[in-house]
Protein backbone atom coordinates (compact mmCIF):
# COMPACT_ATOMS: atom_id res chain seq x y z
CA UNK A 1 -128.88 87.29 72.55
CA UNK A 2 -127.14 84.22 72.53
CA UNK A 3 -123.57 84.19 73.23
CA UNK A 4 -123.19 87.73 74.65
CA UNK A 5 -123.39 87.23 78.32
CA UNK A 6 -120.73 88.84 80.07
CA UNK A 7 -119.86 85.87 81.92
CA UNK A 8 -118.66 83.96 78.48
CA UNK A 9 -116.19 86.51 77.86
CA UNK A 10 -114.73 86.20 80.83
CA UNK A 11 -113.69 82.37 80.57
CA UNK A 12 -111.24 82.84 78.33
CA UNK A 13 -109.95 80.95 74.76
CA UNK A 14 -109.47 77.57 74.67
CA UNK A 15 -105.53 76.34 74.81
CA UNK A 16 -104.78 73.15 72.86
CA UNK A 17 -102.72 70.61 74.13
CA UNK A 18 -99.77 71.31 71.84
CA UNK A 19 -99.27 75.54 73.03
CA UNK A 20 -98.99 73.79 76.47
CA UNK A 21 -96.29 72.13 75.38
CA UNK A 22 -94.74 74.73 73.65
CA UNK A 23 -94.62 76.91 76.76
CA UNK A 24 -91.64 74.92 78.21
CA UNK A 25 -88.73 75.76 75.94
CA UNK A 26 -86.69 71.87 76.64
CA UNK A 27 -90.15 70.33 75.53
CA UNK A 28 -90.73 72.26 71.78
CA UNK A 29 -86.81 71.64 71.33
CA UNK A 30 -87.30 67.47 72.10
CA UNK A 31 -90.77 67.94 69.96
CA UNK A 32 -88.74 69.75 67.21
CA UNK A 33 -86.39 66.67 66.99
CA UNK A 34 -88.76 64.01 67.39
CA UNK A 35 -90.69 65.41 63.94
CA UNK A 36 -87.19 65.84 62.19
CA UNK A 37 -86.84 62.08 63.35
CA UNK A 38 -90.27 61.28 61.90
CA UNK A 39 -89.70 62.88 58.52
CA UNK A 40 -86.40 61.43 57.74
CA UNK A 41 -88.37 58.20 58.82
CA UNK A 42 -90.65 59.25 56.14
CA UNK A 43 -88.49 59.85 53.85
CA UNK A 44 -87.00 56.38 53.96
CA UNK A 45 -89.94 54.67 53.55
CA UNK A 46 -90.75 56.86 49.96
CA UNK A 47 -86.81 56.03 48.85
CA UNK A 48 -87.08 52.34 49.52
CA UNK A 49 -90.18 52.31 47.30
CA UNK A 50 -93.90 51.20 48.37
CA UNK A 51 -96.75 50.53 46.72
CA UNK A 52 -99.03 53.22 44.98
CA UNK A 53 -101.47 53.64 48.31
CA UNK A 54 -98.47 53.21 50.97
CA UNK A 55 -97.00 56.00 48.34
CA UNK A 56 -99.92 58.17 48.58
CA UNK A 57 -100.53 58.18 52.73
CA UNK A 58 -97.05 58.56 53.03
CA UNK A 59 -97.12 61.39 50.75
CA UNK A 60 -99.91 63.06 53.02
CA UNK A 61 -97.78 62.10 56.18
CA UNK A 62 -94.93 63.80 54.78
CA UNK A 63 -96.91 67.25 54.78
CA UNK A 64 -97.98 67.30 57.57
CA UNK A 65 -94.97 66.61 59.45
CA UNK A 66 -93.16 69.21 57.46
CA UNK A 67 -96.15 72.03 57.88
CA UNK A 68 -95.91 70.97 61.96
CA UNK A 69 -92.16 71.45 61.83
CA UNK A 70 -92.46 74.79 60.30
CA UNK A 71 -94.93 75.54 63.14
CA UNK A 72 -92.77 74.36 65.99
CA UNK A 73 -89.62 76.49 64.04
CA UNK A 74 -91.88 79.41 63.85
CA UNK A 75 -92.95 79.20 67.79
CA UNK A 76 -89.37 78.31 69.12
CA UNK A 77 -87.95 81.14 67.34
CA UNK A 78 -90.70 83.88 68.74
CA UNK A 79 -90.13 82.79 72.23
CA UNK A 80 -86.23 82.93 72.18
């Protein structure tokens, strides 16, 4: 069948770019701070007031950052 040949399962799964990163303690600490940096960035930008579509993809930007910062938490805290 498709798929089951011994010599797939021996490869391995695939690492993204941002585990890599995460591997060197010094590197998920300055990744850490450089969301933090981008959120209160964020942040800013929603106090000052935009317009309704800046509003909205600054809204979306906003999650994001905050669900990777709970990742990078979660990870930094596992590997102390």
């Amino acid at each position: 069948m498709f798929g089951l040949k011994k010599e797939t399962k021996k490869k391995g799964l695939f690492d993204f770019d941002l585990e890599k990163d995460l591997e060197d303690p010094k590197k998920g600490e300055e990744l850490v701070h450089k969301v933090d940096h981008r959120i209160q960035e964020i942040k800013d930008k929603l106090r000052s007031g935009a317009n309704s579509e800046e509003f909205n993809d600054l809204g979306v930007l906003l999650h994001g950052y905050s669900s990777l910062h709970k990742v990078l938490i979660k990870t930094n805290k596992n590997k102390s």
